[in-house]
PDB file of N, CA and C in Angstrom:
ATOM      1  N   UNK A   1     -20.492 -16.951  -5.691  1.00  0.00           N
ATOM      2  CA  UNK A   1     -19.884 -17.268  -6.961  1.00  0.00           C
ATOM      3  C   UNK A   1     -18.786 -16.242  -7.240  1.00  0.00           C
ATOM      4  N   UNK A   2     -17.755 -16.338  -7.676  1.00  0.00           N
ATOM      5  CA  UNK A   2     -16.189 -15.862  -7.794  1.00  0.00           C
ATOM      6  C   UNK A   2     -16.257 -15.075  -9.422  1.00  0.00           C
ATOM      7  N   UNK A   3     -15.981 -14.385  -9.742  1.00  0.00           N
ATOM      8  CA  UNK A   3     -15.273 -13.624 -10.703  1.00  0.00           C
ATOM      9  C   UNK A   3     -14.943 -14.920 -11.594  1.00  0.00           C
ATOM     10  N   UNK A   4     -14.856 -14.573 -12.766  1.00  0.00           N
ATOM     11  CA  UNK A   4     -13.701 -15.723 -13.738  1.00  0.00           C
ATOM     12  C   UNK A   4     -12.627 -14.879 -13.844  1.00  0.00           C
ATOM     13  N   UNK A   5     -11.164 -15.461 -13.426  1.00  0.00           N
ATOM     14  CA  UNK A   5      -9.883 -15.273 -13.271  1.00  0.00           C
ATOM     15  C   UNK A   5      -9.573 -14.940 -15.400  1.00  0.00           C
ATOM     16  N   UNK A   6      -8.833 -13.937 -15.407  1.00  0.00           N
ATOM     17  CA  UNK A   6      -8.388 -14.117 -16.716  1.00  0.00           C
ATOM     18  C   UNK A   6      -6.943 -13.543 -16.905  1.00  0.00           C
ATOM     19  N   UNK A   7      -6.352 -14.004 -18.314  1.00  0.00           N
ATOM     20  CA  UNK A   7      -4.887 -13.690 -18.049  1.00  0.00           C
ATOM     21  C   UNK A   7      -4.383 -12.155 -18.600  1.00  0.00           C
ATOM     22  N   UNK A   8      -3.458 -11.762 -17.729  1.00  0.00           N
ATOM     23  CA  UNK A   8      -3.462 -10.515 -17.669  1.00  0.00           C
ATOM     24  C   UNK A   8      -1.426 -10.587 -18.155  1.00  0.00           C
ATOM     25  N   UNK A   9      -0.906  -9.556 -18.600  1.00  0.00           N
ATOM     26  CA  UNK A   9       0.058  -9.283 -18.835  1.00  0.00           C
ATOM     27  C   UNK A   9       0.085  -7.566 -18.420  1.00  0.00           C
ATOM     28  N   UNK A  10       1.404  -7.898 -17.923  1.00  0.00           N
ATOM     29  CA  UNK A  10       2.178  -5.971 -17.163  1.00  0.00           C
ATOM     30  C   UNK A  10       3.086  -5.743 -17.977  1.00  0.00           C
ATOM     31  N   UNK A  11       3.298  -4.351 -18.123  1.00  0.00           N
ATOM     32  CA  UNK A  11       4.058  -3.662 -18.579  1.00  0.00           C
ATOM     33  C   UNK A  11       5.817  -4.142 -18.986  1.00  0.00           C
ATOM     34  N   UNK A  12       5.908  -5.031 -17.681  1.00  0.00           N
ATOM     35  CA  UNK A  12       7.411  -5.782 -17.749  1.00  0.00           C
ATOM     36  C   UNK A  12       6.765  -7.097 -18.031  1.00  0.00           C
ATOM     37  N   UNK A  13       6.190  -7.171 -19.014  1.00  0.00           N
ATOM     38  CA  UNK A  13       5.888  -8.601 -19.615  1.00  0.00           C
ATOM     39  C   UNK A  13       5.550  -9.769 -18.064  1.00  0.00           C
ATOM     40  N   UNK A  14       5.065  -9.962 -17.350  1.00  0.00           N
ATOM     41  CA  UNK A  14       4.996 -10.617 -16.118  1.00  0.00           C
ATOM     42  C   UNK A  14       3.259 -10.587 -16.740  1.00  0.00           C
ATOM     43  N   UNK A  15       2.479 -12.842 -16.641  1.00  0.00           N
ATOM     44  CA  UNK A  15       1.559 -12.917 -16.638  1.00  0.00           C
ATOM     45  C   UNK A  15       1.026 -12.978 -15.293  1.00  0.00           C
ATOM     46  N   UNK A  16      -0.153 -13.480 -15.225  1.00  0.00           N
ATOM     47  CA  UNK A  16      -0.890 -13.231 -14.153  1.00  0.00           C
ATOM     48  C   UNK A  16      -2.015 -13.602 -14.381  1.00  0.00           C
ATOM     49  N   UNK A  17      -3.138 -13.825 -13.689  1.00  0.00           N
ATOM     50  CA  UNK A  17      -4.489 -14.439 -14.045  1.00  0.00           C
ATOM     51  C   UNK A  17      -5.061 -12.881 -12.135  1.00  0.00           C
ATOM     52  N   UNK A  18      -5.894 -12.303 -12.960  1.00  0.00           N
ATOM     53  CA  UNK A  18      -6.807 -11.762 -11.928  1.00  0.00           C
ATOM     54  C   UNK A  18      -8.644 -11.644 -12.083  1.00  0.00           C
ATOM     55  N   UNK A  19      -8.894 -11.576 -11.517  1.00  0.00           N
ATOM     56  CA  UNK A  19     -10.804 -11.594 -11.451  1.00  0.00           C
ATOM     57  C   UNK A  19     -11.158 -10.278 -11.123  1.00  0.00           C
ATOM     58  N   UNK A  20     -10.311  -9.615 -10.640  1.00  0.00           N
ATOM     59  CA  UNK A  20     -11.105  -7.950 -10.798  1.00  0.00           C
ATOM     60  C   UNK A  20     -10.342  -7.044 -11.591  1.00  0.00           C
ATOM     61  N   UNK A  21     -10.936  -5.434 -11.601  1.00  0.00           N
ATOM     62  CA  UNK A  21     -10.303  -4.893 -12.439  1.00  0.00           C
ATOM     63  C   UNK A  21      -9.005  -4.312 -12.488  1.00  0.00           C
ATOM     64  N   UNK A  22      -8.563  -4.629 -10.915  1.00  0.00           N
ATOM     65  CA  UNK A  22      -7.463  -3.838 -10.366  1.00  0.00           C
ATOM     66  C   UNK A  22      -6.148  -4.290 -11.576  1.00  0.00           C
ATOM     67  N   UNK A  23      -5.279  -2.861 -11.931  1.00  0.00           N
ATOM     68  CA  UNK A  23      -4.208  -3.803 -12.724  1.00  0.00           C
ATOM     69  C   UNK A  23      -3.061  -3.817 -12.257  1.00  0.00           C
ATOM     70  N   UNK A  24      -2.782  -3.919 -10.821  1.00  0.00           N
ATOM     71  CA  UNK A  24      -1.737  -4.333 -10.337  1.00  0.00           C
ATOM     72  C   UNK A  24      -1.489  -5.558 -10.531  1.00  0.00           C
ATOM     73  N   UNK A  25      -0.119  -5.881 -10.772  1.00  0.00           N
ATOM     74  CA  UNK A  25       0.355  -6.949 -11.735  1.00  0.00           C
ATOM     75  C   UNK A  25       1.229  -7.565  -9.695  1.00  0.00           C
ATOM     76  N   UNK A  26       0.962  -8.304  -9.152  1.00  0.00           N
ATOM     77  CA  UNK A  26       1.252  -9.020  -8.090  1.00  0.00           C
ATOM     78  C   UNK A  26       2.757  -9.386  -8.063  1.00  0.00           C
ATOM     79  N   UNK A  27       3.181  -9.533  -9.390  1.00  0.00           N
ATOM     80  CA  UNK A  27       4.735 -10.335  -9.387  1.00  0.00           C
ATOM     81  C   UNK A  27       5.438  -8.689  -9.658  1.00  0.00           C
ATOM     82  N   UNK A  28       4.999  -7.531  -9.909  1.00  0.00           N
ATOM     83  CA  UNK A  28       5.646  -6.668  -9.805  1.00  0.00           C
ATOM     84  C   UNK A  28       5.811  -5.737  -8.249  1.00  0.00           C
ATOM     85  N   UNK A  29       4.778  -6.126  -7.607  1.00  0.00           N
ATOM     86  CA  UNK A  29       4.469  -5.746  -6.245  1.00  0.00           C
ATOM     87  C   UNK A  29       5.505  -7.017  -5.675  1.00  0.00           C
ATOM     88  N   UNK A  30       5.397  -8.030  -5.696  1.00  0.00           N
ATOM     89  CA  UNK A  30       6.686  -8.801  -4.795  1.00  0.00           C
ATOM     90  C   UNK A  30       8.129  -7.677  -5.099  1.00  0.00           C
ATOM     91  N   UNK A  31       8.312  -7.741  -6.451  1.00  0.00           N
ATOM     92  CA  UNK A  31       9.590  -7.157  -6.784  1.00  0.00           C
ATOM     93  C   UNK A  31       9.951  -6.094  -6.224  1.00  0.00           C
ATOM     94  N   UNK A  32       8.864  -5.036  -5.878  1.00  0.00           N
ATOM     95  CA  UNK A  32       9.237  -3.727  -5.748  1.00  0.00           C
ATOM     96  C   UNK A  32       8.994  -3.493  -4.112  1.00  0.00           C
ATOM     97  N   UNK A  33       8.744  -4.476  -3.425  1.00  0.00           N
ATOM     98  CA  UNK A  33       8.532  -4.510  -2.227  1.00  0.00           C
ATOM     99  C   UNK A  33      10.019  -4.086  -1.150  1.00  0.00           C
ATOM    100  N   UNK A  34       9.794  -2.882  -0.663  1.00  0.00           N
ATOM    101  CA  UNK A  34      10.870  -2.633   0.334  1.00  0.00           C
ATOM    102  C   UNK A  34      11.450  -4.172   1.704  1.00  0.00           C
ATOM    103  N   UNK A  35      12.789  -4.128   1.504  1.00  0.00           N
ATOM    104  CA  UNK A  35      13.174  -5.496   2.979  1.00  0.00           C
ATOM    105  C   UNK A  35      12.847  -4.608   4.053  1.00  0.00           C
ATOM    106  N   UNK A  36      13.013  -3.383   4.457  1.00  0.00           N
ATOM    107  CA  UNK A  36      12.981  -2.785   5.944  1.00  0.00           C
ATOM    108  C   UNK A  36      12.397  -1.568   5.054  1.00  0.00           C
ATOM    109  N   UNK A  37      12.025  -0.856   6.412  1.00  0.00           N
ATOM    110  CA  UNK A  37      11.261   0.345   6.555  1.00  0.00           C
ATOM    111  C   UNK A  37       9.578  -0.554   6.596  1.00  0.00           C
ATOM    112  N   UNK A  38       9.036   1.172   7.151  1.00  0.00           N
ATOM    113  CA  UNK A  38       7.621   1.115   7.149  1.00  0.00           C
ATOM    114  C   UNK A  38       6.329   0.330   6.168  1.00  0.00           C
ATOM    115  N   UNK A  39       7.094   0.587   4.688  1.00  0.00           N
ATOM    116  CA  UNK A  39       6.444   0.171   3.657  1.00  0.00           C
ATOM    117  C   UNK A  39       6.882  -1.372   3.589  1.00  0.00           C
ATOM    118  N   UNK A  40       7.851  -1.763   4.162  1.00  0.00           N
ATOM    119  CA  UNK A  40       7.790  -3.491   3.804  1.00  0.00           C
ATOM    120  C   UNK A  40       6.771  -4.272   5.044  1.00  0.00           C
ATOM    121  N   UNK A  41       5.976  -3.361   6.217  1.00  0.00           N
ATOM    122  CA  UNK A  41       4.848  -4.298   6.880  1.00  0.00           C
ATOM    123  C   UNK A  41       3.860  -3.932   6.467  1.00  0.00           C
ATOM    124  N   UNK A  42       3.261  -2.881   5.713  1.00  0.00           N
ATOM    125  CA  UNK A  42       1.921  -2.933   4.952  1.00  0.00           C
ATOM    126  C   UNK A  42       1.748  -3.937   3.297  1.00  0.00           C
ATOM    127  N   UNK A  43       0.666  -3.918   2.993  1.00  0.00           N
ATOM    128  CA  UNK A  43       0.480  -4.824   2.317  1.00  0.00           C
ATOM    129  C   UNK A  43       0.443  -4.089   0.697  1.00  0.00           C
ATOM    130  N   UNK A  44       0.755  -4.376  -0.213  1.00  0.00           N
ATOM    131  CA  UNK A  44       0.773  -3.691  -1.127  1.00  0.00           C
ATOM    132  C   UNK A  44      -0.165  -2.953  -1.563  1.00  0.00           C
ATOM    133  N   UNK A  45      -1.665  -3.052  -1.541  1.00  0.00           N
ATOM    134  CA  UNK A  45      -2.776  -1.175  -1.672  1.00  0.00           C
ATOM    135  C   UNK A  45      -1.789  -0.829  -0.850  1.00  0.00           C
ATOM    136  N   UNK A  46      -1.660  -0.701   0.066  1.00  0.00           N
ATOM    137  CA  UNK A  46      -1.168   0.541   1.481  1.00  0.00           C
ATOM    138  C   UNK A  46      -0.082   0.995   0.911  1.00  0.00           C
ATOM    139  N   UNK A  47       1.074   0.140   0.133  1.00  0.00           N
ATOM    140  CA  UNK A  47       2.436   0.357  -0.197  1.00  0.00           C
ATOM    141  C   UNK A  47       2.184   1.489  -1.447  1.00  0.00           C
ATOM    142  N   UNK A  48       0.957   1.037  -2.242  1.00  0.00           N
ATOM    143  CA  UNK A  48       0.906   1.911  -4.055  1.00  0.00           C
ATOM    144  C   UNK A  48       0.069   2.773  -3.399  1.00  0.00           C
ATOM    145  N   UNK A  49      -0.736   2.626  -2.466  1.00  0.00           N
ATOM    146  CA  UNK A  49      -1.745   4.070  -2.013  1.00  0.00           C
ATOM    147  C   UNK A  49      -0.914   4.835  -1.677  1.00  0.00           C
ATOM    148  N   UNK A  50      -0.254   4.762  -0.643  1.00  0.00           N
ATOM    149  CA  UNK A  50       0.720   5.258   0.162  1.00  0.00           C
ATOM    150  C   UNK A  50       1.848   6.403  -0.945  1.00  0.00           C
ATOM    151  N   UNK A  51       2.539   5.795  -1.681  1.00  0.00           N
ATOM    152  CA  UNK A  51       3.426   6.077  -2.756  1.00  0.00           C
ATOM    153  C   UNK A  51       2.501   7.236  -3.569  1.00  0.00           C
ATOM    154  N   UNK A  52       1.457   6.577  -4.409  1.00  0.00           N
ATOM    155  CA  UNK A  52       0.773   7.440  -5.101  1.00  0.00           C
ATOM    156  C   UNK A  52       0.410   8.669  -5.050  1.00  0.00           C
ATOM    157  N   UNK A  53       0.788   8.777  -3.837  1.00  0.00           N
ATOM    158  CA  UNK A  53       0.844  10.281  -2.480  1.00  0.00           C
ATOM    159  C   UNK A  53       2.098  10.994  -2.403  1.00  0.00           C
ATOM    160  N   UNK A  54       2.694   9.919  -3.076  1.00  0.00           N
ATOM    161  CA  UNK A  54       4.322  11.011  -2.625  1.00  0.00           C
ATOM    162  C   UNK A  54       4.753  10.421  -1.149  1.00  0.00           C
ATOM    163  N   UNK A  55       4.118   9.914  -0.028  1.00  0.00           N
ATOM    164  CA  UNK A  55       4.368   9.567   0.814  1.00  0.00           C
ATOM    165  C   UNK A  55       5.080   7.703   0.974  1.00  0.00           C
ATOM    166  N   UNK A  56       6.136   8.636   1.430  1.00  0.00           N
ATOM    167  CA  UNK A  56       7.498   7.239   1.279  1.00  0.00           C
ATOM    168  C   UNK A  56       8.136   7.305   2.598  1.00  0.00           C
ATOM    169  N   UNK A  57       8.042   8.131   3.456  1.00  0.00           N
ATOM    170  CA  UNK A  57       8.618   8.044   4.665  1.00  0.00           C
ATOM    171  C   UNK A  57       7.657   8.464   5.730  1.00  0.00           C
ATOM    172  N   UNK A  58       8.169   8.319   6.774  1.00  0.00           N
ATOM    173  CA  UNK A  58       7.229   8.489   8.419  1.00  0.00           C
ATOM    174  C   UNK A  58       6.824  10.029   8.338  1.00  0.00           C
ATOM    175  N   UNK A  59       8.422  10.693   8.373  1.00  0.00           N
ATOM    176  CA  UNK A  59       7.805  11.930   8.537  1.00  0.00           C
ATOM    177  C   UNK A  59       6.733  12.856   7.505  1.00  0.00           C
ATOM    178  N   UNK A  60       6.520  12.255   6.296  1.00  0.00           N
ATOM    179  CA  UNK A  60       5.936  12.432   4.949  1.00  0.00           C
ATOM    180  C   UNK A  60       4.441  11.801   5.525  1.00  0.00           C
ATOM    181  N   UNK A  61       4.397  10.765   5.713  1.00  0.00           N
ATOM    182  CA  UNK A  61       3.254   9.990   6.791  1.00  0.00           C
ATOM    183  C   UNK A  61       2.302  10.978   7.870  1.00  0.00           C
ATOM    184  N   UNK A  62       3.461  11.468   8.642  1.00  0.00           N
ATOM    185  CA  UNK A  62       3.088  12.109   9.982  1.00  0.00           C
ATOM    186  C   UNK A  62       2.589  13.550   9.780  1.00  0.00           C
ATOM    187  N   UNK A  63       2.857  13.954   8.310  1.00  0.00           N
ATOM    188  CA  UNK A  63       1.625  15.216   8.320  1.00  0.00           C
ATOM    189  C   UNK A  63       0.461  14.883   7.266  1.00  0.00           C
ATOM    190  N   UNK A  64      -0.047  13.776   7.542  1.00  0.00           N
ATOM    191  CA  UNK A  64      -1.494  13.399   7.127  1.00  0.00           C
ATOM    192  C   UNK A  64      -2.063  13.389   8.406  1.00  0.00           C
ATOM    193  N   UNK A  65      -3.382  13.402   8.289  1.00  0.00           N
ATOM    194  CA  UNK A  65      -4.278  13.225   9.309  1.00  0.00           C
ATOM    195  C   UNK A  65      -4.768  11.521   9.010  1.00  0.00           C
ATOM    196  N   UNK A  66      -5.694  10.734  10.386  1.00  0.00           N
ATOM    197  CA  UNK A  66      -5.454   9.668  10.292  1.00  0.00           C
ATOM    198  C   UNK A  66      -6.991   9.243   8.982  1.00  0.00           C
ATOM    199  N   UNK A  67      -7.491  10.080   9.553  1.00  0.00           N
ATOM    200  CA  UNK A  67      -8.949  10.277   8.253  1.00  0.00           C
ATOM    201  C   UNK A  67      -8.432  10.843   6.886  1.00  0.00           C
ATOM    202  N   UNK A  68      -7.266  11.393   6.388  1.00  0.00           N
ATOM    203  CA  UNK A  68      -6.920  11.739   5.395  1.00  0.00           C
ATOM    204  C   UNK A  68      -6.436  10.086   4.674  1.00  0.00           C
ATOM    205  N   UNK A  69      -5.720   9.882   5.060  1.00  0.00           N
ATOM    206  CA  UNK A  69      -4.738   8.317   4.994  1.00  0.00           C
ATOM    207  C   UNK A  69      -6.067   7.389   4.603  1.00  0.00           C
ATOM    208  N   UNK A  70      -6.998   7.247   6.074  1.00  0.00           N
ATOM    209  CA  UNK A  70      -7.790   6.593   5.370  1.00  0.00           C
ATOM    210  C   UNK A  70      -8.773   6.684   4.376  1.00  0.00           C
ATOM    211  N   UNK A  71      -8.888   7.584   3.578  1.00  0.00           N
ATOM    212  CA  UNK A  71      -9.285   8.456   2.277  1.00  0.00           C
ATOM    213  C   UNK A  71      -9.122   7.914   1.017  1.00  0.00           C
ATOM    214  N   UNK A  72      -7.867   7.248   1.355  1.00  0.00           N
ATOM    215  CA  UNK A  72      -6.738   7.050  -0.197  1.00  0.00           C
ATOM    216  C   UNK A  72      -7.481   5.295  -0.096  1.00  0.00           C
ATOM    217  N   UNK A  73      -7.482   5.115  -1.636  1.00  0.00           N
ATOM    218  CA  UNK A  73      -7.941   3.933  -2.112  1.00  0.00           C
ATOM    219  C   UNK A  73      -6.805   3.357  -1.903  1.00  0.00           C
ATOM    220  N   UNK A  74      -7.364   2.063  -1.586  1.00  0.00           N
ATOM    221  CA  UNK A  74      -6.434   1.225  -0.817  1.00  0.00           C
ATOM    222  C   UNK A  74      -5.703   0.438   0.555  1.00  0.00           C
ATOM    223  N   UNK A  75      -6.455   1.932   0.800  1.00  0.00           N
ATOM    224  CA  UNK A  75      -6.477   1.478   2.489  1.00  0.00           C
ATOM    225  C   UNK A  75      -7.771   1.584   3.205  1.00  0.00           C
ATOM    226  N   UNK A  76      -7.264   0.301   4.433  1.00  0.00           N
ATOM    227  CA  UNK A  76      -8.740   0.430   4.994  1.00  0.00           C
ATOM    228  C   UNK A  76      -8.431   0.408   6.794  1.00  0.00           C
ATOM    229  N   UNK A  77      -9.245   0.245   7.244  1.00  0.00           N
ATOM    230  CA  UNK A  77      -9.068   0.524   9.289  1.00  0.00           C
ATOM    231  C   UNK A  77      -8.134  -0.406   9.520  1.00  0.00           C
ATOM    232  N   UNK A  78      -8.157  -1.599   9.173  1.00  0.00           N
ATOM    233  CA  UNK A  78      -7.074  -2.306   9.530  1.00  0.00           C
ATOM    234  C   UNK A  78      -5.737  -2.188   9.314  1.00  0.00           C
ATOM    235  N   UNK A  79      -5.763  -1.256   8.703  1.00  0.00           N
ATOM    236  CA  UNK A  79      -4.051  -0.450   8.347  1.00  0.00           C
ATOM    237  C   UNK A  79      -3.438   0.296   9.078  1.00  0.00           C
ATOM    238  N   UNK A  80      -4.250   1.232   9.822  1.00  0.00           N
ATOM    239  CA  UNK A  80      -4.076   2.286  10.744  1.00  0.00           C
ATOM    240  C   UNK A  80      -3.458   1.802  11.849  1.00  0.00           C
ATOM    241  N   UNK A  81      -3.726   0.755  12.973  1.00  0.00           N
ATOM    242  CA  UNK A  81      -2.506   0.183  13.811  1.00  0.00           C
ATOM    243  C   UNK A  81      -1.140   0.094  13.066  1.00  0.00           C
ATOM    244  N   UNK A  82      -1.145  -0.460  12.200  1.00  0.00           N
ATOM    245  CA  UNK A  82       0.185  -1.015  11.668  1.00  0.00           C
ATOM    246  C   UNK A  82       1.159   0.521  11.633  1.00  0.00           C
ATOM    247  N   UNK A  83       0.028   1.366  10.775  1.00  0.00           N
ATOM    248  CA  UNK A  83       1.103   2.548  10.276  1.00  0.00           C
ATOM    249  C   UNK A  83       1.403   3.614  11.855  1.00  0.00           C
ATOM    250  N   UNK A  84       0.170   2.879  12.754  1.00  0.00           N
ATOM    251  CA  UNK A  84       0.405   4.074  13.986  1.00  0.00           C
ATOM    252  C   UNK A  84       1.504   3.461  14.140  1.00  0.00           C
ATOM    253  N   UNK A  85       1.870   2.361  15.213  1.00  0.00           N
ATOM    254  CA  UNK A  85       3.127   1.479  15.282  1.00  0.00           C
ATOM    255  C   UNK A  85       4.333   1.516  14.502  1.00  0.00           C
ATOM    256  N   UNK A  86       4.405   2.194  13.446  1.00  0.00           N
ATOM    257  CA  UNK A  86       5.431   2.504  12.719  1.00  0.00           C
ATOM    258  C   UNK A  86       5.850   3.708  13.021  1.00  0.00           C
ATOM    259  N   UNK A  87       4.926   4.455  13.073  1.00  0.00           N
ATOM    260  CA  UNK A  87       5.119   6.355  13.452  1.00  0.00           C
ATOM    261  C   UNK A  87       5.714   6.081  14.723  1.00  0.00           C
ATOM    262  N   UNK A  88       4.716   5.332  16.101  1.00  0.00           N
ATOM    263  CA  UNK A  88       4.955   5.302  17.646  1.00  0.00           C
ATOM    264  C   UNK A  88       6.599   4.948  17.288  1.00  0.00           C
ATOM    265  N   UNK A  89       7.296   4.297  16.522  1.00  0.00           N
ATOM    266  CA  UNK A  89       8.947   3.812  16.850  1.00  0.00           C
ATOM    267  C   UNK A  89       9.633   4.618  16.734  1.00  0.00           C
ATOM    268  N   UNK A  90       9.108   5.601  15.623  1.00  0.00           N
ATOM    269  CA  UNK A  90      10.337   6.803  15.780  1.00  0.00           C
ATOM    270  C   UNK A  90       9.411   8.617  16.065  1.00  0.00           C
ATOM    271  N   UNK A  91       8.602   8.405  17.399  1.00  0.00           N
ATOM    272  CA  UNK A  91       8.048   9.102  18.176  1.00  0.00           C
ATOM    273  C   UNK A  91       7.540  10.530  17.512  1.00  0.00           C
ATOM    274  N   UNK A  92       7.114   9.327  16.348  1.00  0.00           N
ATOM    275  CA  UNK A  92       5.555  10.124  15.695  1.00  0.00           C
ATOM    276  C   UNK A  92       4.447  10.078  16.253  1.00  0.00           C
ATOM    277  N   UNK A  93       3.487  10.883  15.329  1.00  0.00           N
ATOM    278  CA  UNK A  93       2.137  10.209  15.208  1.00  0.00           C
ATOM    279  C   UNK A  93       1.318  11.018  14.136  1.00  0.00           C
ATOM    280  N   UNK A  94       0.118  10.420  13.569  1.00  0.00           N
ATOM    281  CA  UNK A  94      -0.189  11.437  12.401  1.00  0.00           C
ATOM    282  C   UNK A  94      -0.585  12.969  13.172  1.00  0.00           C
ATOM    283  N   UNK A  95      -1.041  13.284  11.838  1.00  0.00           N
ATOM    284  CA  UNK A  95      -1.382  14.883  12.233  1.00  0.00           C
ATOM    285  C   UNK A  95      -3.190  15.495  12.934  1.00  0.00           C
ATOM    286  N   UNK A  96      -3.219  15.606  14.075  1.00  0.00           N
ATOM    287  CA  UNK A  96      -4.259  15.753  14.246  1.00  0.00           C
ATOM    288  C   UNK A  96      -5.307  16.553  13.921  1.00  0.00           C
TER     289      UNK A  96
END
């Protein structure tokens, strides 16, 4: 059995209907979504976890450890390929 969906309003007036408590507002996450770089192939937790850190670029990325990263709410194991693969292109990798 599902949550009951209810309507939610953001800060930039944008409705929304969500079932949990999270208050990320979805039509503000499309908006603020990077076209290129690292942060436009993760999914938005990864994009606001990520950020919420101060971490906005690879090399900002590449001195976390890979157990630190996965720490931060929001992300989970299935993230960690994506962001290694992002580091591996410009001959990173996190911090061991």
């Amino acid at each position: 059995m599902s949550a009951e969906k209810t309507l939610r309003t953001c800060e930039k007036g944008h409705q929304f209907y969500k079932s949990s408590d999270c208050k990320s507002c979805p039509i503000c996450d499309k908006e603020s979504k990077p076209e290129t770089g690292f942060l436009s192939v993760v999914s938005s937790p990864v994009r606001r976890a990520l950020l919420s850190e101060g971490i906005d670029t690879l090399e900002k990325l590449s001195e976390h450890t890979q157990k630190e990263i996965l720490a931060l709410h929001g992300i989970g194991p299935s993230s960690i390929p994506v962001l290694k693969a992002s580091l591996e292109e410009e001959n990173l990798d996190f911090k061991s």
